[in-house]
PDB file of N, CA and C in Angstrom:
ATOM      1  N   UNK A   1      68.403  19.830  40.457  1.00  0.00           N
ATOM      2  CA  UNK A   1      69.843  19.791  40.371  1.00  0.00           C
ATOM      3  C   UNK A   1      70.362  18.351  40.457  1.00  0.00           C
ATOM      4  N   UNK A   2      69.811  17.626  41.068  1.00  0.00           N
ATOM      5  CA  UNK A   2      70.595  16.051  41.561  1.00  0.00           C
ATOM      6  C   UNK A   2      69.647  15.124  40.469  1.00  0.00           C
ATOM      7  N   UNK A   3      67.992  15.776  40.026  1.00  0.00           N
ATOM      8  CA  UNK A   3      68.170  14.961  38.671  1.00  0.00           C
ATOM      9  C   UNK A   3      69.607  15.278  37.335  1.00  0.00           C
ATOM     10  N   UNK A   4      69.826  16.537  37.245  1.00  0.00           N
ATOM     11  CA  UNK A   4      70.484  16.721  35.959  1.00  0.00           C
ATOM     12  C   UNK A   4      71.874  16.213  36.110  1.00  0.00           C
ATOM     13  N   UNK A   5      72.275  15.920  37.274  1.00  0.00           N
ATOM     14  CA  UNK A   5      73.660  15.649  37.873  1.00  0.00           C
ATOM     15  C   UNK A   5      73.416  13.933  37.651  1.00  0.00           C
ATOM     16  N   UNK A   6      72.008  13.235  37.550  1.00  0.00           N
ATOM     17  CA  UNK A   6      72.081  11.707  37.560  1.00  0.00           C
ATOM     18  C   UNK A   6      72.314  11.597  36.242  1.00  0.00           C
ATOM     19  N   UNK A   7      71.060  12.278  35.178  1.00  0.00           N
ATOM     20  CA  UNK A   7      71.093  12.429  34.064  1.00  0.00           C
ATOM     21  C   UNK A   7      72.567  12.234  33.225  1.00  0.00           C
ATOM     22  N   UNK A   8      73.143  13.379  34.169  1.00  0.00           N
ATOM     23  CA  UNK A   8      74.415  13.717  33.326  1.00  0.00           C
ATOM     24  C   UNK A   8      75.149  12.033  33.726  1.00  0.00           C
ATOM     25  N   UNK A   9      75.410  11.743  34.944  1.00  0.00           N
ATOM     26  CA  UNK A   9      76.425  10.445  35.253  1.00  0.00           C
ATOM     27  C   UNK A   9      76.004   9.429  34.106  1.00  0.00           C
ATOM     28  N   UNK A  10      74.695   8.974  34.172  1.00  0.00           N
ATOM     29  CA  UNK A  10      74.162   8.162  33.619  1.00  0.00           C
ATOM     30  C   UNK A  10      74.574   8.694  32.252  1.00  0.00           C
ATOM     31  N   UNK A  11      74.922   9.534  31.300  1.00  0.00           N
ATOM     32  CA  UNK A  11      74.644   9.791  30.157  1.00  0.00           C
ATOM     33  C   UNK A  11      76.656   9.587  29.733  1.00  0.00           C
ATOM     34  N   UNK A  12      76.981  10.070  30.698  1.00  0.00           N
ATOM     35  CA  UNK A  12      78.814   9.960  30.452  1.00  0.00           C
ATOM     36  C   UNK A  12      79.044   8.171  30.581  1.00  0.00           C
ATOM     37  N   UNK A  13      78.003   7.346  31.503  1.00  0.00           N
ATOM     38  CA  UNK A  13      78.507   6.019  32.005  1.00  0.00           C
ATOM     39  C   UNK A  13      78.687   5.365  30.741  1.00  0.00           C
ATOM     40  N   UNK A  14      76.758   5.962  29.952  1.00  0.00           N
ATOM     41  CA  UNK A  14      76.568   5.312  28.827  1.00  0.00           C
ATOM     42  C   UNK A  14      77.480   5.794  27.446  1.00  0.00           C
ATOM     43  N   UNK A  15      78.567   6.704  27.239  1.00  0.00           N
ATOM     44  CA  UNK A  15      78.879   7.138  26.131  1.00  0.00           C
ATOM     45  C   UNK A  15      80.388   6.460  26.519  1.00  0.00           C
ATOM     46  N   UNK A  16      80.749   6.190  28.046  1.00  0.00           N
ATOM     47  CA  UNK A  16      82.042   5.003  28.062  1.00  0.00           C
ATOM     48  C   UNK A  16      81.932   4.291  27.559  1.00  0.00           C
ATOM     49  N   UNK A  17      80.801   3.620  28.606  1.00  0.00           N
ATOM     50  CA  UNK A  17      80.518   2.177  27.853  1.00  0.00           C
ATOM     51  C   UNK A  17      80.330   1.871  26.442  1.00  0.00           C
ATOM     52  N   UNK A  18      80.020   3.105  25.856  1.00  0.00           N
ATOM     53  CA  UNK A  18      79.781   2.749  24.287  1.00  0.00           C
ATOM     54  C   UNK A  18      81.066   2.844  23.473  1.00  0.00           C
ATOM     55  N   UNK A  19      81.761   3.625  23.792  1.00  0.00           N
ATOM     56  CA  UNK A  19      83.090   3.684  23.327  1.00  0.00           C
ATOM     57  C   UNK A  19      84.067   2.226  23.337  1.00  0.00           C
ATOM     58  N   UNK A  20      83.901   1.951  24.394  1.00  0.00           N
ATOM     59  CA  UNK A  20      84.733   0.570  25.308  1.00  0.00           C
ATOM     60  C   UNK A  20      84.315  -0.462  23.860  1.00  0.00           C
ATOM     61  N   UNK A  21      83.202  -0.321  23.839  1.00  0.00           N
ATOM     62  CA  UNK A  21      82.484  -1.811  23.335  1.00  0.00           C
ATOM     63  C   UNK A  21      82.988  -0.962  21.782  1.00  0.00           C
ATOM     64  N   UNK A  22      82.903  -0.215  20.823  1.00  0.00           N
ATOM     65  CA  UNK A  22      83.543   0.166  19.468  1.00  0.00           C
ATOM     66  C   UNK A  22      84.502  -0.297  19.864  1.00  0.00           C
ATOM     67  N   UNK A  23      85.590  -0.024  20.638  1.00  0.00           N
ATOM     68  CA  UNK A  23      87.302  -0.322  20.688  1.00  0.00           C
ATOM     69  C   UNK A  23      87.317  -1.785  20.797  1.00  0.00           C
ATOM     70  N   UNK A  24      86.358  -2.506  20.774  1.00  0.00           N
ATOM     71  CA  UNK A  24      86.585  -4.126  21.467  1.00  0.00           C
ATOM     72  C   UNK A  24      86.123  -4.599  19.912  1.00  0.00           C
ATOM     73  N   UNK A  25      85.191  -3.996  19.099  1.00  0.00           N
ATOM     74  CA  UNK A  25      84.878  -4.285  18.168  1.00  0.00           C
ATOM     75  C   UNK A  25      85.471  -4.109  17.085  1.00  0.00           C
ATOM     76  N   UNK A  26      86.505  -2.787  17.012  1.00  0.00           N
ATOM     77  CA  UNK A  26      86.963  -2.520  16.016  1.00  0.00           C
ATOM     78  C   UNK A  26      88.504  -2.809  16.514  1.00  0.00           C
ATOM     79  N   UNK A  27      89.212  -3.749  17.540  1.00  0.00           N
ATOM     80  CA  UNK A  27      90.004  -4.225  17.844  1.00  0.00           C
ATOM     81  C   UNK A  27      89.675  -5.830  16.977  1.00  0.00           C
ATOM     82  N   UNK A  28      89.010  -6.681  16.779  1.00  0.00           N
ATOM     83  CA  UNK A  28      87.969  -7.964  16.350  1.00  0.00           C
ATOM     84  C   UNK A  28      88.214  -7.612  14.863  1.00  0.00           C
ATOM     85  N   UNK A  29      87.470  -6.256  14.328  1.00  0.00           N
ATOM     86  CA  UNK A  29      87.745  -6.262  12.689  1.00  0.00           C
ATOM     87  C   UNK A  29      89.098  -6.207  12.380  1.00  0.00           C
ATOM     88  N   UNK A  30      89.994  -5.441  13.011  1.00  0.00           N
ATOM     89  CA  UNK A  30      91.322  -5.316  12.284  1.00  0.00           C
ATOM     90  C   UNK A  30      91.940  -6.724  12.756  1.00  0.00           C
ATOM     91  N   UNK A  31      91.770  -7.586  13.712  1.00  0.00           N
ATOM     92  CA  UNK A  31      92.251  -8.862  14.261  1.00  0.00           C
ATOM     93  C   UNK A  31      91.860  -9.977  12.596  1.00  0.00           C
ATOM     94  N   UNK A  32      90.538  -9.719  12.897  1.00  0.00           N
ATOM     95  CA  UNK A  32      90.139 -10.106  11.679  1.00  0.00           C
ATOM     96  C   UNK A  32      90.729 -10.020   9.949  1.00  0.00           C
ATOM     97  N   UNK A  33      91.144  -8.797   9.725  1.00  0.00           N
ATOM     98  CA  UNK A  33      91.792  -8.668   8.568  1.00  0.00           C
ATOM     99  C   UNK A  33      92.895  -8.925   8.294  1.00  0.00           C
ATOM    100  N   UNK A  34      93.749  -9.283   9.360  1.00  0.00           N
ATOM    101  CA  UNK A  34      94.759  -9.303   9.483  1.00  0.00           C
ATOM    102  C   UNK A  34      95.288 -11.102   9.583  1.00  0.00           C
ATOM    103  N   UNK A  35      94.488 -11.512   9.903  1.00  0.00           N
ATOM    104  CA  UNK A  35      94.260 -13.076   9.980  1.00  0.00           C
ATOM    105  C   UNK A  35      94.344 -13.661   8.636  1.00  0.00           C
ATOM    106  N   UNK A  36      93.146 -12.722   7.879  1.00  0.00           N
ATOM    107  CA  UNK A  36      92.618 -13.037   6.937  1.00  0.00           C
ATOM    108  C   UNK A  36      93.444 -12.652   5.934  1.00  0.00           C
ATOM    109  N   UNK A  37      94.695 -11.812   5.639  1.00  0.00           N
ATOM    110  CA  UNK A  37      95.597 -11.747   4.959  1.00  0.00           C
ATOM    111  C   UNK A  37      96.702 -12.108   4.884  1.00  0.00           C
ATOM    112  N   UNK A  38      97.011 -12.414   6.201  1.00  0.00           N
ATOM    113  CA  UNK A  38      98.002 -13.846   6.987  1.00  0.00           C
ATOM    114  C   UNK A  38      98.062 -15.199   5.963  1.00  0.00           C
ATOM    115  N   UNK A  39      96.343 -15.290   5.904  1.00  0.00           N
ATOM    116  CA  UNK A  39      96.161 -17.250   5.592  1.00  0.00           C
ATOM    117  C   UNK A  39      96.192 -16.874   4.054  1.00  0.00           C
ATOM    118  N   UNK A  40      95.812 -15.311   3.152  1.00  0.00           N
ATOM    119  CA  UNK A  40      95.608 -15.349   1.646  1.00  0.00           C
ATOM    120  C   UNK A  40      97.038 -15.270   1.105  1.00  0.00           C
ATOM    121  N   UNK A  41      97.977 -14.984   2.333  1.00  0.00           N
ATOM    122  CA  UNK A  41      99.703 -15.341   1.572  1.00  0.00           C
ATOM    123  C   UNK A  41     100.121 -16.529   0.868  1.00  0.00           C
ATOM    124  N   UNK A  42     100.483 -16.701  -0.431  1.00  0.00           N
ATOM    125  CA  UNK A  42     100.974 -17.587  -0.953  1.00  0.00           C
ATOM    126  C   UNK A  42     102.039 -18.414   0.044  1.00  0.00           C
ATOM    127  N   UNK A  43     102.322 -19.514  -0.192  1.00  0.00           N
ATOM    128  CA  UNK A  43     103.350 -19.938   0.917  1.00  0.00           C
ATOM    129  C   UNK A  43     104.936 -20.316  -0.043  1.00  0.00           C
ATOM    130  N   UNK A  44     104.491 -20.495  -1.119  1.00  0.00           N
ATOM    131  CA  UNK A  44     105.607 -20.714  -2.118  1.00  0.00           C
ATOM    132  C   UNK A  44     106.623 -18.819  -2.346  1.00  0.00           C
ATOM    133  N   UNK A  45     105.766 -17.791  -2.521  1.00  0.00           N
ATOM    134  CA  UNK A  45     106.126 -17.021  -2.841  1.00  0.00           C
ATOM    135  C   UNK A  45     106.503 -15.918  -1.416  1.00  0.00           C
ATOM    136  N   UNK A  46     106.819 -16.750  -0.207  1.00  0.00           N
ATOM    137  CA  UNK A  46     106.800 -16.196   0.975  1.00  0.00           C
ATOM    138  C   UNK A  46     107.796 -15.160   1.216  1.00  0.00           C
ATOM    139  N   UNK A  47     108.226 -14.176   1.419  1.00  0.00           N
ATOM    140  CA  UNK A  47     110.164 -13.710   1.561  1.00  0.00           C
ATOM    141  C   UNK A  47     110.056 -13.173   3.027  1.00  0.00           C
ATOM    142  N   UNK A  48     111.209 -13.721   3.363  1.00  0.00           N
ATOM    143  CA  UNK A  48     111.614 -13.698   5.009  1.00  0.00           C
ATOM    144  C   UNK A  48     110.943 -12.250   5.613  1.00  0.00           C
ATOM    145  N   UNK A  49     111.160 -11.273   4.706  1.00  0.00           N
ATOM    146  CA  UNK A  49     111.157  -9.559   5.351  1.00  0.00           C
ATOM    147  C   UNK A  49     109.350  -9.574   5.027  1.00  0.00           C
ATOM    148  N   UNK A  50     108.677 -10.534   4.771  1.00  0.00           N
ATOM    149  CA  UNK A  50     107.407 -10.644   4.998  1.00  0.00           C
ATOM    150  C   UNK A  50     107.011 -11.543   5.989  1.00  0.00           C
ATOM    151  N   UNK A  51     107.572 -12.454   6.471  1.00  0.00           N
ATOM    152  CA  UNK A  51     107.699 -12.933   7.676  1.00  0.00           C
ATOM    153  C   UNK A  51     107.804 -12.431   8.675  1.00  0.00           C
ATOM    154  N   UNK A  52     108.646 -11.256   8.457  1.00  0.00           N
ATOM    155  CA  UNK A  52     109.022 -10.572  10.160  1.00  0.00           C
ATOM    156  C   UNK A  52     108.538  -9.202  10.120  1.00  0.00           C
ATOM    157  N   UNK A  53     107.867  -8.949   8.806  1.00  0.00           N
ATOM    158  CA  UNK A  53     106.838  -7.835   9.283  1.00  0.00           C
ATOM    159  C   UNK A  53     105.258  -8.639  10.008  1.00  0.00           C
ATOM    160  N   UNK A  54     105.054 -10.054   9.000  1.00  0.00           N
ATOM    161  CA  UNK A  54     104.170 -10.396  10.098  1.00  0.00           C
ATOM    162  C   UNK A  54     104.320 -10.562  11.651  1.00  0.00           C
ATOM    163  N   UNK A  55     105.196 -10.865  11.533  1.00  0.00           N
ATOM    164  CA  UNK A  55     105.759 -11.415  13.097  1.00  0.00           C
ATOM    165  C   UNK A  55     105.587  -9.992  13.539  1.00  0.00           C
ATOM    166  N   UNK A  56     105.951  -8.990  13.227  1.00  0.00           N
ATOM    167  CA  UNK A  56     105.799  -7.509  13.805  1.00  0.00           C
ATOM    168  C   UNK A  56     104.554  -7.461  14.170  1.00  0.00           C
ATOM    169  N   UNK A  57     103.369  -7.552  13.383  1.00  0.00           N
ATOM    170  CA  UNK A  57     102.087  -6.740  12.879  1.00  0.00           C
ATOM    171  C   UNK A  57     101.407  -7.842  14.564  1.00  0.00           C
ATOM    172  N   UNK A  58     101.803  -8.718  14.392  1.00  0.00           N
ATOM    173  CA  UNK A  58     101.110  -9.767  15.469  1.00  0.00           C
ATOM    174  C   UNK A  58     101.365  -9.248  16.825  1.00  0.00           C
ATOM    175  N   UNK A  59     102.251  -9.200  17.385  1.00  0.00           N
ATOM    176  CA  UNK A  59     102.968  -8.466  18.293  1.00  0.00           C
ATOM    177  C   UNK A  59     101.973  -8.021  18.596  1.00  0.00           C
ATOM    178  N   UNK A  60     102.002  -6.427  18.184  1.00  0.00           N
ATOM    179  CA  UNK A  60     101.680  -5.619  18.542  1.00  0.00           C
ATOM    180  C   UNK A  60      99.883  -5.633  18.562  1.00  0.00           C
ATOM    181  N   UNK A  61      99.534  -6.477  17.335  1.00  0.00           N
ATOM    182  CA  UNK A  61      97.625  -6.785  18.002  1.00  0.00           C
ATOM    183  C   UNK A  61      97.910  -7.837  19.364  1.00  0.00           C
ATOM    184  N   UNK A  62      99.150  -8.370  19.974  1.00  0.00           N
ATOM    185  CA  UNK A  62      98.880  -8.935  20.811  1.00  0.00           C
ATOM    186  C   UNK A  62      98.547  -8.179  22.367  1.00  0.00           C
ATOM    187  N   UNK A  63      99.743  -7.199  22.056  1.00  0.00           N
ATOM    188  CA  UNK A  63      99.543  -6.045  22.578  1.00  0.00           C
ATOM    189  C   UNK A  63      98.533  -5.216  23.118  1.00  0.00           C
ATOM    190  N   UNK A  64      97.926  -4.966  21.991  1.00  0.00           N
ATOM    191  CA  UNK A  64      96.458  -4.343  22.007  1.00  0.00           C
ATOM    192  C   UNK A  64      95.370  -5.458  22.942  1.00  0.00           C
ATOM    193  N   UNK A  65      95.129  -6.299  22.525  1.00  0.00           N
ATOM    194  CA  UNK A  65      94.582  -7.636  22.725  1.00  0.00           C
ATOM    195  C   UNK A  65      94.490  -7.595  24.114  1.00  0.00           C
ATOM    196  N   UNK A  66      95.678  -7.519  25.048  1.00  0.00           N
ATOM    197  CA  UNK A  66      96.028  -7.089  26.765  1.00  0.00           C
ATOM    198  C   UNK A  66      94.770  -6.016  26.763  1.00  0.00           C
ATOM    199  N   UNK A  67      95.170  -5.119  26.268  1.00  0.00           N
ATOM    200  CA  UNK A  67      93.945  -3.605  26.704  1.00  0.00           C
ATOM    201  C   UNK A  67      92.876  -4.473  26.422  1.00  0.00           C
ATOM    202  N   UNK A  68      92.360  -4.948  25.674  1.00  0.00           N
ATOM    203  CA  UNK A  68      91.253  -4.980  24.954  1.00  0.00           C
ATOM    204  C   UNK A  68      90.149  -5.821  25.854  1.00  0.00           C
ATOM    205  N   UNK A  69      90.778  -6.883  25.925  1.00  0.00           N
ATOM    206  CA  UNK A  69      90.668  -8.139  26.755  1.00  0.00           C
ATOM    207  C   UNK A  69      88.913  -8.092  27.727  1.00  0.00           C
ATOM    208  N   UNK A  70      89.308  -7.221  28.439  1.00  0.00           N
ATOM    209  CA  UNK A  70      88.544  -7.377  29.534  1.00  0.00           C
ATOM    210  C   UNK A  70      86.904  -6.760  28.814  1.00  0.00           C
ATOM    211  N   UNK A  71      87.460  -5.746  27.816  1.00  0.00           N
ATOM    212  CA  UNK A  71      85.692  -5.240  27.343  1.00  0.00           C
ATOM    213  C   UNK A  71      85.052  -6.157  26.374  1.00  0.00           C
ATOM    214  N   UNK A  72      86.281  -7.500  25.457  1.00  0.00           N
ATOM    215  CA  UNK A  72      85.687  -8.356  24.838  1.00  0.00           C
ATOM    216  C   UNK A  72      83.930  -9.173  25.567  1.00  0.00           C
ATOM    217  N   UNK A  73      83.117  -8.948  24.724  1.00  0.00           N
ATOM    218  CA  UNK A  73      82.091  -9.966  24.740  1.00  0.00           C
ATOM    219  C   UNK A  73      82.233 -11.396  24.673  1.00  0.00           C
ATOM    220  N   UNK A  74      81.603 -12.228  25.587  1.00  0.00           N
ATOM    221  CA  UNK A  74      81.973 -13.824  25.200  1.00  0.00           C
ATOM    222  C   UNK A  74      82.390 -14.107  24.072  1.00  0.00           C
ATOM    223  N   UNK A  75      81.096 -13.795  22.604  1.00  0.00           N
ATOM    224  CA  UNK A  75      81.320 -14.126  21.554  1.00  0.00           C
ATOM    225  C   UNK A  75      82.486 -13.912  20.994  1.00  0.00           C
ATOM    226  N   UNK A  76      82.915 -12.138  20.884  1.00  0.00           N
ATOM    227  CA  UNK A  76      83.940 -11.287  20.761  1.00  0.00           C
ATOM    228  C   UNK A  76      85.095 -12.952  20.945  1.00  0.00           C
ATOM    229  N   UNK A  77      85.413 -13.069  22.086  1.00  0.00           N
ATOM    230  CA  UNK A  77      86.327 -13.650  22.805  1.00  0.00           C
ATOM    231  C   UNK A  77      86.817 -15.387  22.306  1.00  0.00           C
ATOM    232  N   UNK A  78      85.587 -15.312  21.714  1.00  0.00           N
ATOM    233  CA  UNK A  78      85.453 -17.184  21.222  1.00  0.00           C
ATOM    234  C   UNK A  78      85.726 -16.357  19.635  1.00  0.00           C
ATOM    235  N   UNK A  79      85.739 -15.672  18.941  1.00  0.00           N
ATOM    236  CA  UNK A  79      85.964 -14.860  17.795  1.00  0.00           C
ATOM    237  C   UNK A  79      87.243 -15.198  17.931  1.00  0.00           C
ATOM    238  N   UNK A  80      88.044 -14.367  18.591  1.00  0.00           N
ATOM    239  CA  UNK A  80      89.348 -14.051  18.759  1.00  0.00           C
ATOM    240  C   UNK A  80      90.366 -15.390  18.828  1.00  0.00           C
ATOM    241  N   UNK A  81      89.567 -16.602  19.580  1.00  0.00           N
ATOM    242  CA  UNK A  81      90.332 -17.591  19.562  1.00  0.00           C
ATOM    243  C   UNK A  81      90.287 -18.047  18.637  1.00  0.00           C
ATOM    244  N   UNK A  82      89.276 -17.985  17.722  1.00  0.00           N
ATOM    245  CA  UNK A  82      89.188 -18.976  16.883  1.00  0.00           C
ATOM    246  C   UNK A  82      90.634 -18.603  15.188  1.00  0.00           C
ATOM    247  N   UNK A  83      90.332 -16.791  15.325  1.00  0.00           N
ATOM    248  CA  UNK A  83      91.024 -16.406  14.557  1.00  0.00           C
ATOM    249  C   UNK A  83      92.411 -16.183  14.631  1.00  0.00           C
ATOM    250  N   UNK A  84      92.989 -16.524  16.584  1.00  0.00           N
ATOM    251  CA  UNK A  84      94.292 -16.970  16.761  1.00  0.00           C
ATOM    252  C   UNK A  84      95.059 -17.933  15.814  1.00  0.00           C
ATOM    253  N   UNK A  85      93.784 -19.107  16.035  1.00  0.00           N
ATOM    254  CA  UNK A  85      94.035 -20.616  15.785  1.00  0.00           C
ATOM    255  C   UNK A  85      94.537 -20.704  14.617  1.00  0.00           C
ATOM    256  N   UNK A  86      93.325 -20.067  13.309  1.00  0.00           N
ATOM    257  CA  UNK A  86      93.666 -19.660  12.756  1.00  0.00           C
ATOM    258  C   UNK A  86      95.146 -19.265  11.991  1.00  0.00           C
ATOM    259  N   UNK A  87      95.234 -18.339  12.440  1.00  0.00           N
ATOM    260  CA  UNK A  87      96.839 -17.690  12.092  1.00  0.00           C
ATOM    261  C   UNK A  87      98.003 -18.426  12.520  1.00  0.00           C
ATOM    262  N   UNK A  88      97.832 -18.841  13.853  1.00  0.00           N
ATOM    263  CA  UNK A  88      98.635 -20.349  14.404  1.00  0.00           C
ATOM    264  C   UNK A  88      99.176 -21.557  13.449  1.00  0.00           C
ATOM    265  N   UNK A  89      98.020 -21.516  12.966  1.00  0.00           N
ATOM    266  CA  UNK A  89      98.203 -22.632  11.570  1.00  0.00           C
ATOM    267  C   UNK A  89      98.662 -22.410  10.966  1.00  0.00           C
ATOM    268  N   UNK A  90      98.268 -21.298   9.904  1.00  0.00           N
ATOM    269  CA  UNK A  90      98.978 -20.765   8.908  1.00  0.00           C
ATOM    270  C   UNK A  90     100.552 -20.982   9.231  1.00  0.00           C
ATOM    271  N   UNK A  91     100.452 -20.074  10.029  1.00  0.00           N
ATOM    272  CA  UNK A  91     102.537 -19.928  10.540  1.00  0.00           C
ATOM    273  C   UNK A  91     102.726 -21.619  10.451  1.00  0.00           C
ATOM    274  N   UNK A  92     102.383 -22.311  11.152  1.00  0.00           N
ATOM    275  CA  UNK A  92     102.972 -23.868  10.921  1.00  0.00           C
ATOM    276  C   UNK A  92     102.764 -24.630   9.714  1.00  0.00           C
ATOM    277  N   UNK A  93     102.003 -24.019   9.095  1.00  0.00           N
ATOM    278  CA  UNK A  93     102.418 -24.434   7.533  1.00  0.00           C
ATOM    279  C   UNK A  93     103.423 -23.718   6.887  1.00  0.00           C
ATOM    280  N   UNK A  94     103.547 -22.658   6.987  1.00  0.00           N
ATOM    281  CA  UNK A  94     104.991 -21.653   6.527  1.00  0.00           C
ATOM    282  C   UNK A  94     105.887 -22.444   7.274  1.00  0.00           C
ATOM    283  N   UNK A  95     106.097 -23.135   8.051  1.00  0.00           N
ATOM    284  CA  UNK A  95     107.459 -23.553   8.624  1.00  0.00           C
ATOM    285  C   UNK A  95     107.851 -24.595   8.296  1.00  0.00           C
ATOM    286  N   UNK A  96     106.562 -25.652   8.040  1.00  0.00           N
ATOM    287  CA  UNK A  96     106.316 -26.751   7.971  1.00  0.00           C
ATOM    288  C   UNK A  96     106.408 -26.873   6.740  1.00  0.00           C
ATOM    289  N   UNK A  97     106.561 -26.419   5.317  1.00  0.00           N
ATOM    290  CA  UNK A  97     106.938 -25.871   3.828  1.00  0.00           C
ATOM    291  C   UNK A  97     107.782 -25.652   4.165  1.00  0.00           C
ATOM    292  N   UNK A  98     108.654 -24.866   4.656  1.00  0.00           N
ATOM    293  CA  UNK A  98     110.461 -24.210   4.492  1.00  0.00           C
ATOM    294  C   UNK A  98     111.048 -25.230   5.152  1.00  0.00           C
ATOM    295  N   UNK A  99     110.800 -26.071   6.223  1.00  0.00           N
ATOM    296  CA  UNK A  99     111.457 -26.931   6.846  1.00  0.00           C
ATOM    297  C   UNK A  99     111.457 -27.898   5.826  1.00  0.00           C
ATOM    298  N   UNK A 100     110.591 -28.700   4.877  1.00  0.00           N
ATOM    299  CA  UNK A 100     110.558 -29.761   3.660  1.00  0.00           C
ATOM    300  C   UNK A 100     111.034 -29.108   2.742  1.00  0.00           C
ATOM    301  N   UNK A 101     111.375 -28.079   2.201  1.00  0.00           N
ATOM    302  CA  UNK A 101     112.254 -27.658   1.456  1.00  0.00           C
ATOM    303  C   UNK A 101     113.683 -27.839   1.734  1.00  0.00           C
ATOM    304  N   UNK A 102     114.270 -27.619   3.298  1.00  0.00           N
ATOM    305  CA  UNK A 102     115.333 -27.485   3.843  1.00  0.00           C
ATOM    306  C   UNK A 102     115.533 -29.079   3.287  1.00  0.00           C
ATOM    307  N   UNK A 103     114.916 -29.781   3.720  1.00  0.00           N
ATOM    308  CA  UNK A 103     115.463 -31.401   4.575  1.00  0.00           C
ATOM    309  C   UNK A 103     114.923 -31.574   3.053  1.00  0.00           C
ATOM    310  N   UNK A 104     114.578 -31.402   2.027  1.00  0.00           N
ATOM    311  CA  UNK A 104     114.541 -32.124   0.777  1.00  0.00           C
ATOM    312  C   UNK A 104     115.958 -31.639  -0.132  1.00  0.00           C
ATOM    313  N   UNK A 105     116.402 -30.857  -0.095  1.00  0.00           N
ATOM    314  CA  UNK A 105     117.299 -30.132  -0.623  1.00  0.00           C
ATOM    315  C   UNK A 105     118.721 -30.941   0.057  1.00  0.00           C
ATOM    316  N   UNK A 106     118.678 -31.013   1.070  1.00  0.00           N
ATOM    317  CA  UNK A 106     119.606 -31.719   1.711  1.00  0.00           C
ATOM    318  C   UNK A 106     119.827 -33.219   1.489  1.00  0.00           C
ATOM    319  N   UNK A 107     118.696 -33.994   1.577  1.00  0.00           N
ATOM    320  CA  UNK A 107     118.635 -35.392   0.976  1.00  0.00           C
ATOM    321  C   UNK A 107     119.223 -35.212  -0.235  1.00  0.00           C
ATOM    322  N   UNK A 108     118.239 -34.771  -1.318  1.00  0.00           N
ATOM    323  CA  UNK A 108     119.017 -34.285  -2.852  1.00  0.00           C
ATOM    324  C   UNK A 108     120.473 -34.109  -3.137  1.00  0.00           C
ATOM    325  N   UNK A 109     121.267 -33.211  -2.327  1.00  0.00           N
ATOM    326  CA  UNK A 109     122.905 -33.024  -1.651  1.00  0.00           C
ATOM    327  C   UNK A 109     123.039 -34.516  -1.193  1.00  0.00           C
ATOM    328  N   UNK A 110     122.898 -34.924  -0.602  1.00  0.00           N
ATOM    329  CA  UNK A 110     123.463 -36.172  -0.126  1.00  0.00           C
ATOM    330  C   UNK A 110     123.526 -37.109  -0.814  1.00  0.00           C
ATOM    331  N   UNK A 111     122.240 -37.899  -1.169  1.00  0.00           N
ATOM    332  CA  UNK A 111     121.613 -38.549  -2.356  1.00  0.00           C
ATOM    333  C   UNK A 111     122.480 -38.657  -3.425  1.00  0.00           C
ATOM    334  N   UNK A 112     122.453 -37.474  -3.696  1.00  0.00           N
ATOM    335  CA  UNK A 112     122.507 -37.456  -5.602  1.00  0.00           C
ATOM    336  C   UNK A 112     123.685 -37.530  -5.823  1.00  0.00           C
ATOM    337  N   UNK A 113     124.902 -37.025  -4.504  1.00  0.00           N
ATOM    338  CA  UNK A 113     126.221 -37.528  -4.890  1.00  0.00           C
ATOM    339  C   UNK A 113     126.844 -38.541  -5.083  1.00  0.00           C
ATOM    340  N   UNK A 114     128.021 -38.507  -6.045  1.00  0.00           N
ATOM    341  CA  UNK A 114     128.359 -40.028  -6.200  1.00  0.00           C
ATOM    342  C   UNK A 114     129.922 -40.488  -6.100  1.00  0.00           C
ATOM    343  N   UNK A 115     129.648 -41.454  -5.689  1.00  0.00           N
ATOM    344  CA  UNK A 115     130.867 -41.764  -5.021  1.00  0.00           C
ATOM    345  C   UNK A 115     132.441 -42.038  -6.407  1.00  0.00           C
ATOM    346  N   UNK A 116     133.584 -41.340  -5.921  1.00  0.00           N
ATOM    347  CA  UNK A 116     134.717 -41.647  -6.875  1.00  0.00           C
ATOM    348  C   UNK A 116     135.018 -42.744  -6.726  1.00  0.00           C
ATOM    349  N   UNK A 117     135.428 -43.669  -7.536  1.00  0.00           N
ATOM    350  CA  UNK A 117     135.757 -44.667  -8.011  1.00  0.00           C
ATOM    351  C   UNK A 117     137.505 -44.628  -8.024  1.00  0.00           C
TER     352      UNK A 117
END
C-alpha cells in the first residue's frame, strides 16, 4: 500500500513537473513569434492601430511572463532577455522613424517658407 501511494506521489510530482516545464516552453515559442513578427513589420508602412495592438499583444505576454517566470530554465531565461531586447529595439526604431519624420516635416514648414517682401 505505501509502495503504490509513493509510486503514485512520485508519478503526479513527475506529470507537474512536466507540465510546468511545456508551459515555460511553450510560453518562449509564442514570446518568440511574436518578437519575430514585431521586428518583420515594415516601419514605413506602420499604422498607429498596429501599434497599439502591439502594445496590447506585449502586455499581456508580459503578464504571462510573471506566471511563467519562476519555471523558466536559465537558458529559457537568457532566451527571453535576449528576445525582450530584441523587440525593445524594434519599438525604438518605430519611434525613432516617426519622430524624423515629425522634426523633418517641420524643418521643411519652416524652411521652405518665404518671407513677403
Amino acid at each position: 500500500m505505501i509502495k503504490r501511494l509513493f509510486v503514485w506521489c512520485l508519478a503526479t510530482m513527475l506529470g507537474v513537473s512536466t507540465m510546468m516545464a511545456d508551459r515555460a516552453s511553450d510560453f518562449i515559442n509564442k514570446y518568440e513569434l511574436f518578437v519575430d513578427g514585431v521586428a518583420a513589420i515594415n516601419t514605413n508602412e506602420l499604422q498607429p492601430e498596429t501599434a497599439d495592438s502591439v502594445k496590447r499583444v506585449y502586455k499581456a505576454l508580459t503578464v504571462e511572463y510573471k506566471s511563467v517566470k519562476k519555471q523558466l530554465t536559465q537558458i529559457q531565461l537568457e532566451k527571453y532577455y535576449n528576445l525582450k531586447a530584441k523587440y525593445q529595439k524594434t519599438v525604438a526604431m518605430w519611434k525613432t522613424k516617426r519622430g524624423a519624420k515629425a522634426v523633418g516635416g517641420w524643418v521643411k514648414g519652416v524652411v521652405g517658407k518665404k518671407k513677403k517682401s
